[in-house]
N, C-alpha and C. Protein backbone atom coordinates (compact mmCIF):
# COMPACT_ATOMS: atom_id res chain seq x y z
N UNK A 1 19.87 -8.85 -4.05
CA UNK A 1 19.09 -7.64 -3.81
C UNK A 1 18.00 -7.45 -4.87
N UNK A 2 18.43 -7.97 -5.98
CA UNK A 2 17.26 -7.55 -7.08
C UNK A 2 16.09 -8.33 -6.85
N UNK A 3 16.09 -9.77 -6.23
CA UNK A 3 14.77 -10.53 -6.30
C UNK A 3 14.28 -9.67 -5.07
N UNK A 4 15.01 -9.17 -3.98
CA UNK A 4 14.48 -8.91 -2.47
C UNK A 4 13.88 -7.49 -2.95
N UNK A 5 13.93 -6.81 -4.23
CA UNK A 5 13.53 -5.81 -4.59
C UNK A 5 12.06 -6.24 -5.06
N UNK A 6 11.98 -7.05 -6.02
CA UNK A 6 10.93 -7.30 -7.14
C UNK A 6 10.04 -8.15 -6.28
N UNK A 7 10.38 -8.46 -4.99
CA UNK A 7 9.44 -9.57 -4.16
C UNK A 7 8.93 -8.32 -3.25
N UNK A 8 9.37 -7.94 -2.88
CA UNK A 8 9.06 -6.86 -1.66
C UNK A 8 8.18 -5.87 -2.42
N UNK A 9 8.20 -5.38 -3.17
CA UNK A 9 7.39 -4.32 -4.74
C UNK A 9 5.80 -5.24 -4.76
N UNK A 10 6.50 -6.32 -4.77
CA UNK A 10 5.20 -6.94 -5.56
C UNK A 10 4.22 -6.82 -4.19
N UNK A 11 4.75 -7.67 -3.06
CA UNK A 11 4.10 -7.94 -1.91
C UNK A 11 3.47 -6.21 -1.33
N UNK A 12 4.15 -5.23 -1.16
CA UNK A 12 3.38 -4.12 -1.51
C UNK A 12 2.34 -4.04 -2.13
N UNK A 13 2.40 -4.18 -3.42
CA UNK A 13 1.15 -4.11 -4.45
C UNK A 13 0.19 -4.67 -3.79
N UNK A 14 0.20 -5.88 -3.52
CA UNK A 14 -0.48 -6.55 -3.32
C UNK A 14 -1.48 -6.94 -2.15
N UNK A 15 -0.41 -6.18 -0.75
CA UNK A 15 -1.01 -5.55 0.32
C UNK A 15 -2.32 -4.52 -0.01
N UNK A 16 -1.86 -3.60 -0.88
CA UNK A 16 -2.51 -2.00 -1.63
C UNK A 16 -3.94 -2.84 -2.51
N UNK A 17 -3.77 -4.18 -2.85
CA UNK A 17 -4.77 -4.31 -3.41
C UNK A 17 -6.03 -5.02 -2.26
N UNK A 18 -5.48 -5.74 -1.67
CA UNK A 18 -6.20 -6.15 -0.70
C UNK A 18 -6.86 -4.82 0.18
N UNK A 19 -5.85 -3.53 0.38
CA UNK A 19 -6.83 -2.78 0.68
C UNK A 19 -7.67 -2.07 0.28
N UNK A 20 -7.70 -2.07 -1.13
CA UNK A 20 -8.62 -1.39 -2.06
C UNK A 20 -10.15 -1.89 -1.90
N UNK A 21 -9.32 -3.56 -1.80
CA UNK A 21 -11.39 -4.84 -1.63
C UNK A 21 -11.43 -3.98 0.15
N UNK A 22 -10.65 -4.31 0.99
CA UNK A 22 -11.56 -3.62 2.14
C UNK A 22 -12.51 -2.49 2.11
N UNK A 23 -11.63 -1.25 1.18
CA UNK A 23 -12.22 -0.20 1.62
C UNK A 23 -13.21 0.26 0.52
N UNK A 24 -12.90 -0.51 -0.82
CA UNK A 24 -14.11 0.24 -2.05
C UNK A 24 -15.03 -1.16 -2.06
N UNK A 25 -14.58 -2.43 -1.94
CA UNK A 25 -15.69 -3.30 -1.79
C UNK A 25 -16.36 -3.66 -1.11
N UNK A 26 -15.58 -4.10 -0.07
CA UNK A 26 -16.20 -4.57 1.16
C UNK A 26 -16.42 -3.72 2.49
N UNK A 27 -16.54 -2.66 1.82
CA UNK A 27 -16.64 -1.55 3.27
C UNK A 27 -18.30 -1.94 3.94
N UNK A 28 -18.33 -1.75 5.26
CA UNK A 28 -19.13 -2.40 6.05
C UNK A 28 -19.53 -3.66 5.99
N UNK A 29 -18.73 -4.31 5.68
CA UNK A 29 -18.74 -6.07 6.12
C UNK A 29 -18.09 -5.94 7.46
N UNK A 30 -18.46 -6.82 8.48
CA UNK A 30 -17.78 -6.87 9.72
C UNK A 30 -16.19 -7.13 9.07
N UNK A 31 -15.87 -7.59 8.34
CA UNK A 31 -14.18 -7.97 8.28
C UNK A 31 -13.39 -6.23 8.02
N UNK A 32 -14.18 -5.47 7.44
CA UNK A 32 -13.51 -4.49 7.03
C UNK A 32 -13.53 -3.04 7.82
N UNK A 33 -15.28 -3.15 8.60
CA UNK A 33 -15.20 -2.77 10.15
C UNK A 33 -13.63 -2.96 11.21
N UNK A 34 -14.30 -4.27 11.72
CA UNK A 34 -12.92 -5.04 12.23
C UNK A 34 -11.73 -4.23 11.68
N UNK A 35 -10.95 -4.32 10.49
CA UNK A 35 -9.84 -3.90 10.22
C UNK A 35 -9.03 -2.41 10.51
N UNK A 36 -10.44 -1.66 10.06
CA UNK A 36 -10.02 -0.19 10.23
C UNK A 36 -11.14 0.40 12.07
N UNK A 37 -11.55 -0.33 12.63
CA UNK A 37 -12.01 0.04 13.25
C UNK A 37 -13.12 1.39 13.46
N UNK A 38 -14.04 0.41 12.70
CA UNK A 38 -15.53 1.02 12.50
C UNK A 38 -16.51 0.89 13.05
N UNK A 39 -17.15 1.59 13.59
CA UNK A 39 -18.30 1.50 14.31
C UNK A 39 -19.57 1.54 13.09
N UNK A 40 -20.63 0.97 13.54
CA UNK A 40 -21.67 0.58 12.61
C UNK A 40 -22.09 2.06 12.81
N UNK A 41 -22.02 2.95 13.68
CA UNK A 41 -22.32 4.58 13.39
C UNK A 41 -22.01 5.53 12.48
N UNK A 42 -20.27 4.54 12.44
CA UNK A 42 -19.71 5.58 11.25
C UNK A 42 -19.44 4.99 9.61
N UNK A 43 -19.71 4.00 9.65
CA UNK A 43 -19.99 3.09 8.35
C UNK A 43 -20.55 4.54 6.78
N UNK A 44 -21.63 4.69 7.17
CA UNK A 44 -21.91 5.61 6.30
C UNK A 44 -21.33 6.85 5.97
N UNK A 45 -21.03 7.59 7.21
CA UNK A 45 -20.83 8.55 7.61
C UNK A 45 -19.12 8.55 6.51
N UNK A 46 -18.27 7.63 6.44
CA UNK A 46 -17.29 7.40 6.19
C UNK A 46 -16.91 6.80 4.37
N UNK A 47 -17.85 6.65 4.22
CA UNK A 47 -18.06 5.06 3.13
C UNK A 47 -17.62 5.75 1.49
N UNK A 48 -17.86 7.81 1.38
CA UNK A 48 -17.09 7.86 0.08
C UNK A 48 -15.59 7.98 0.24
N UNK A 49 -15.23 8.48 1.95
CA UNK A 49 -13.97 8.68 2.22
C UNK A 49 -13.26 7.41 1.79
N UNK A 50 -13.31 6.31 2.37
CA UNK A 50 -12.88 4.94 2.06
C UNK A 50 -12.86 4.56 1.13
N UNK A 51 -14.34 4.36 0.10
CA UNK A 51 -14.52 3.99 -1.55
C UNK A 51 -12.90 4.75 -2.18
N UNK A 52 -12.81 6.38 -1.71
CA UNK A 52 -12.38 7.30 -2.86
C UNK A 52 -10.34 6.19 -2.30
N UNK A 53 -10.42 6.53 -0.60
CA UNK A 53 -9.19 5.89 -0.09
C UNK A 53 -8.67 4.29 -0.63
N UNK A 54 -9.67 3.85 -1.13
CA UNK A 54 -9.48 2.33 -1.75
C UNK A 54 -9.16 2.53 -3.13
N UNK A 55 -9.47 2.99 -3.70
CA UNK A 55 -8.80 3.63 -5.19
C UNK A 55 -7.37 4.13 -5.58
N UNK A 56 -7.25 5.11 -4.42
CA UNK A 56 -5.68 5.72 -4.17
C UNK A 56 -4.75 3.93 -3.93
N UNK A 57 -5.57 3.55 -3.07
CA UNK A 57 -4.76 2.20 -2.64
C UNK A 57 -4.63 1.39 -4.11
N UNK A 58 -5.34 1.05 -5.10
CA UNK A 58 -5.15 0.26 -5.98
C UNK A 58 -4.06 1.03 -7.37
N UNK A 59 -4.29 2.14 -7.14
CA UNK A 59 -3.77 2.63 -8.12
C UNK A 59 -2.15 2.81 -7.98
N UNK A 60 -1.57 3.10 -6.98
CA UNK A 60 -0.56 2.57 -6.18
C UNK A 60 0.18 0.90 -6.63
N UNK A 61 -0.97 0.34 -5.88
CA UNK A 61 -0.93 -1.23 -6.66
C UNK A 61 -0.24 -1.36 -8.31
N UNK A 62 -1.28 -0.59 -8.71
CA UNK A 62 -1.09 -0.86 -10.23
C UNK A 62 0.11 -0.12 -10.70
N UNK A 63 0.80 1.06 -10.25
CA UNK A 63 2.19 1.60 -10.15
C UNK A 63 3.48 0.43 -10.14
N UNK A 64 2.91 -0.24 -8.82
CA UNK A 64 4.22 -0.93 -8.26
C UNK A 64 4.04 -2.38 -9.86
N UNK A 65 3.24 -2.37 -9.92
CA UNK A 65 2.71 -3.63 -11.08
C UNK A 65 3.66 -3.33 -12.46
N UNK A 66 3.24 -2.02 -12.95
CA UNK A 66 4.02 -1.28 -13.93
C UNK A 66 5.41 -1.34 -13.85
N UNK A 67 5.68 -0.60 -12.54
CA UNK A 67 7.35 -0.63 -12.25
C UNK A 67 7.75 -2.08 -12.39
N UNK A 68 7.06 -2.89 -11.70
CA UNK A 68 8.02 -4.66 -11.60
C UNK A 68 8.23 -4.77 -12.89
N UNK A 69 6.60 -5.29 -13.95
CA UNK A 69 6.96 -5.07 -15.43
C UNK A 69 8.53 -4.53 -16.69
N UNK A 70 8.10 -3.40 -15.88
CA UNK A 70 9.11 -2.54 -16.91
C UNK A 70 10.40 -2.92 -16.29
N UNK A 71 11.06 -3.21 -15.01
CA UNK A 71 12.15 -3.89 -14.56
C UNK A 71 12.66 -5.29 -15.15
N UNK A 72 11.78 -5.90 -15.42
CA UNK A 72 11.29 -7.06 -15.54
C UNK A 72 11.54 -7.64 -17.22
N UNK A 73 11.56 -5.71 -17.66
CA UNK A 73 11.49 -6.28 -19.79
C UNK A 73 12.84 -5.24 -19.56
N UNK A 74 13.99 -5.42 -18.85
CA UNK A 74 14.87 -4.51 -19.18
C UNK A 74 14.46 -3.08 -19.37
N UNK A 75 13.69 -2.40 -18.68
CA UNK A 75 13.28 -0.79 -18.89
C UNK A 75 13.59 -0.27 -17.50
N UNK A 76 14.97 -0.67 -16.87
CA UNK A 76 14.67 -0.50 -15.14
C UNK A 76 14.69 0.62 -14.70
N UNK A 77 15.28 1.49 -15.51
CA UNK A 77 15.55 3.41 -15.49
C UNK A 77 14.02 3.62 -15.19
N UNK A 78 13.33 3.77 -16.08
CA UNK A 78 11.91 3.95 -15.68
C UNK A 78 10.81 3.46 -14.70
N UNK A 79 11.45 1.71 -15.23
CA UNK A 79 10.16 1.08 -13.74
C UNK A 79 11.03 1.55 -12.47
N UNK A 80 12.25 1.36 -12.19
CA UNK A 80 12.95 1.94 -10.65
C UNK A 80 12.17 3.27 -10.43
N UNK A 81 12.01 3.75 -11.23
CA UNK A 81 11.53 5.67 -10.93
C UNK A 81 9.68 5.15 -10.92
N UNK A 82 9.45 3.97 -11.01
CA UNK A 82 7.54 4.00 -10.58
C UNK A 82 7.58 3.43 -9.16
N UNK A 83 8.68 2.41 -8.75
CA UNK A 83 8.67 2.10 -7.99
C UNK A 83 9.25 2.68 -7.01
N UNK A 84 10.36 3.13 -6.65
CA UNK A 84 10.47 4.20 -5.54
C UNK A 84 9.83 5.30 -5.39
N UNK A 85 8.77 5.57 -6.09
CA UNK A 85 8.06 7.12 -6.15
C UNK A 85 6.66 5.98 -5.03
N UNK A 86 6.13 5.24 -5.64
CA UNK A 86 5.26 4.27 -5.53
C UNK A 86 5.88 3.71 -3.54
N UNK A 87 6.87 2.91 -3.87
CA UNK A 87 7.19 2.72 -2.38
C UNK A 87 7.32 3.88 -1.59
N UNK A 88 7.97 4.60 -1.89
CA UNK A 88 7.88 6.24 -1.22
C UNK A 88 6.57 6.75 -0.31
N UNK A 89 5.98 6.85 -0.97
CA UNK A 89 4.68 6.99 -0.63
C UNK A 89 3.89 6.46 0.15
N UNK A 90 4.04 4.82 -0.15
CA UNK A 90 3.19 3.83 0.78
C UNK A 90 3.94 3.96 1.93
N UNK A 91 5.28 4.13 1.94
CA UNK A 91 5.84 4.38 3.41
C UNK A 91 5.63 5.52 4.39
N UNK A 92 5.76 6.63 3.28
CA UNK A 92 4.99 7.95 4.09
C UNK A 92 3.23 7.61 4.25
N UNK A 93 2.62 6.92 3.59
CA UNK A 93 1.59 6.71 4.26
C UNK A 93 1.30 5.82 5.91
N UNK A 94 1.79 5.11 5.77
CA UNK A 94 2.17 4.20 6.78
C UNK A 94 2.89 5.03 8.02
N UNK A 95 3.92 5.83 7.68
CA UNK A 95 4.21 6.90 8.95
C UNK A 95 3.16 7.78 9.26
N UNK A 96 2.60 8.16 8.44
CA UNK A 96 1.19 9.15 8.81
C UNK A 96 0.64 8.61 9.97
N UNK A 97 0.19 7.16 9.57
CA UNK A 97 -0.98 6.30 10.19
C UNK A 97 -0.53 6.42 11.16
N UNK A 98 0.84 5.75 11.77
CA UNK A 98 1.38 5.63 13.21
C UNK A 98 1.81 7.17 13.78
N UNK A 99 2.14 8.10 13.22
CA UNK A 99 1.57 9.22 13.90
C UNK A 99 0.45 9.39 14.73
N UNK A 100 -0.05 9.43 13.73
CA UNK A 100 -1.71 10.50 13.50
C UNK A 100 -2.28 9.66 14.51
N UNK A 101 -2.01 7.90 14.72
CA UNK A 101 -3.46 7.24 15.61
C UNK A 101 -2.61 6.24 16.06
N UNK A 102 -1.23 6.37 16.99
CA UNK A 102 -0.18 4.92 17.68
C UNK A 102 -0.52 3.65 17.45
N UNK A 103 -2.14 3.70 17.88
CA UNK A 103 -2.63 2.68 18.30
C UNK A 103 -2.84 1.36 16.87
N UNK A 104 -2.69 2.03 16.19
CA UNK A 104 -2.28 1.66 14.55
C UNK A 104 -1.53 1.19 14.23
N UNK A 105 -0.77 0.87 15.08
CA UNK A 105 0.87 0.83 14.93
C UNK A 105 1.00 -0.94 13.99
N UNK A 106 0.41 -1.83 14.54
CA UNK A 106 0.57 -3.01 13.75
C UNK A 106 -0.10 -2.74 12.21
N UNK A 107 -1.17 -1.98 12.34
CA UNK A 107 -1.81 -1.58 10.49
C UNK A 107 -0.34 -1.35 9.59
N UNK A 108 0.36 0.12 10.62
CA UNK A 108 1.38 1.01 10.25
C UNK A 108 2.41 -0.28 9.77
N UNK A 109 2.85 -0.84 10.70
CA UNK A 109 3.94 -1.79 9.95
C UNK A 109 3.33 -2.44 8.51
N UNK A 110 2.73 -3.53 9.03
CA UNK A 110 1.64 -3.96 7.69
C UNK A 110 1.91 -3.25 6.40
N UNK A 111 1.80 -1.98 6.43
CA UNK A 111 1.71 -1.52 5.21
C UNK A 111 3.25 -0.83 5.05
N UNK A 112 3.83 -0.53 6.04
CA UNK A 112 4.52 0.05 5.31
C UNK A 112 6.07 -0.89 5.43
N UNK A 113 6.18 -1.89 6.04
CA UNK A 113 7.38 -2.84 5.57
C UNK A 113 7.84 -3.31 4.68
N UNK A 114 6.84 -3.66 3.32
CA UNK A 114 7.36 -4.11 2.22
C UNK A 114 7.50 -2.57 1.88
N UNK A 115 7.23 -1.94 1.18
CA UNK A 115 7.56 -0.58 0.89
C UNK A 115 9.25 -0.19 1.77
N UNK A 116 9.20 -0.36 2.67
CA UNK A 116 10.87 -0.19 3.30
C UNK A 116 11.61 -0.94 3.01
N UNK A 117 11.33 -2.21 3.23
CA UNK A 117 12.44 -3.27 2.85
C UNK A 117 12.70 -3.24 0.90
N UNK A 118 11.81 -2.91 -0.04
CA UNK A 118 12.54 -1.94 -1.29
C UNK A 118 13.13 -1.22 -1.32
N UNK A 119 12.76 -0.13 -0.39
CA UNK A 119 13.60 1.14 -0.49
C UNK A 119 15.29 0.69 -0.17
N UNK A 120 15.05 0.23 0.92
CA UNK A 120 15.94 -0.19 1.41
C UNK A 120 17.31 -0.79 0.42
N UNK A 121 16.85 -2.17 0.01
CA UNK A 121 17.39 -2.78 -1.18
C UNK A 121 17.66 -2.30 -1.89
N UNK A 122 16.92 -1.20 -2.47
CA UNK A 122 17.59 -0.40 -3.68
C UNK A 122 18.46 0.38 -3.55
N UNK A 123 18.29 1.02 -2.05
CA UNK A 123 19.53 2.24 -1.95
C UNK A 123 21.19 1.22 -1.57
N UNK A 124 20.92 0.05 -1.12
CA UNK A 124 21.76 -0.96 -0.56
C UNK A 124 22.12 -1.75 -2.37
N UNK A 125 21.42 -1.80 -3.58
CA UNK A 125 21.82 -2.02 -4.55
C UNK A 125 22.81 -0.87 -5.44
C-alpha cells in the first residue's frame, strides 16, 4: 500500500502539472483548445481564467511533491496531512467537472483517479 500510495501522489502531481503547461502556457495552442474544448471565440475571452486555473493546478502539484518528500525523509504525520488535503481536493475537483459538464466525464476520471486510488490506499493502510 505504501508504494501504491507514493506512486499514485506522484502521478497526480504530475497530471496537475501537465495541466498547469495546458492552461498557463500553452493556452490557445490547438492541443490545449482540443483538450478543454475551446473555441478560437473564447480563447481570449477565457485566457486569465485558465492562466490563474493553471496555477491552482501546479501548486497542488507542488503540495503532493512536498507531501511525497516529507513521507519519503520519515516526516509522514505531516506529508500524509499535505497529501490527503492535496488528493482531497483534486478529487472534489474532478467531481465538480463531471457534475457541472457529464460530457467531461473522461477529463473527470483523468484527473481525479490517481487522487482516489491514494485516498483510497491510505484509508485501506
Amino acid at each position: 500500500m505504501y508504494w501504491t500510495m507514493i506512486i499514485s501522489a506522484g502521478l497526480a502531481a504530475l497530471l496537475h502539472i501537465q495541466f498547469f503547461i495546458l492552461e498557463s502556457v500553452l493556452w490557445g495552442k490547438p492541443i490545449s483548445n482540443k483538450t478543454f474544448r475551446v473555441s478560437e471565440n473564447e480563447i481570449e475571452v477565457i485566457r486569465t481564467w485558465a492562466f490563474n486555473q493553471g496555477f491552482y493546478n501546479f501548486l497542488l502539484a507542488i503540495g503532493n511533491g512536498v507531501g511525497i518528500f516529507l513521507v519519503l525523509t520519515n516526516r509522514s504525520g505531516i506529508g500524509y496531512t499535505f497529501l490527503v488535503s492535496n488528493c482531497s481536493i483534486m478529487l472534489g475537483a474532478a467531481l465538480v467537472l463531471v457534475v457541472s459538464k457529464p460530457q467531461m466525464w473522461r477529463g473527470a476520471i483523468i484527473q481525479g483517479l490517481p487522487p482516489a486510488l491514494f485516498l483510497t490506499a491510505f484509508w485501506l493502510y
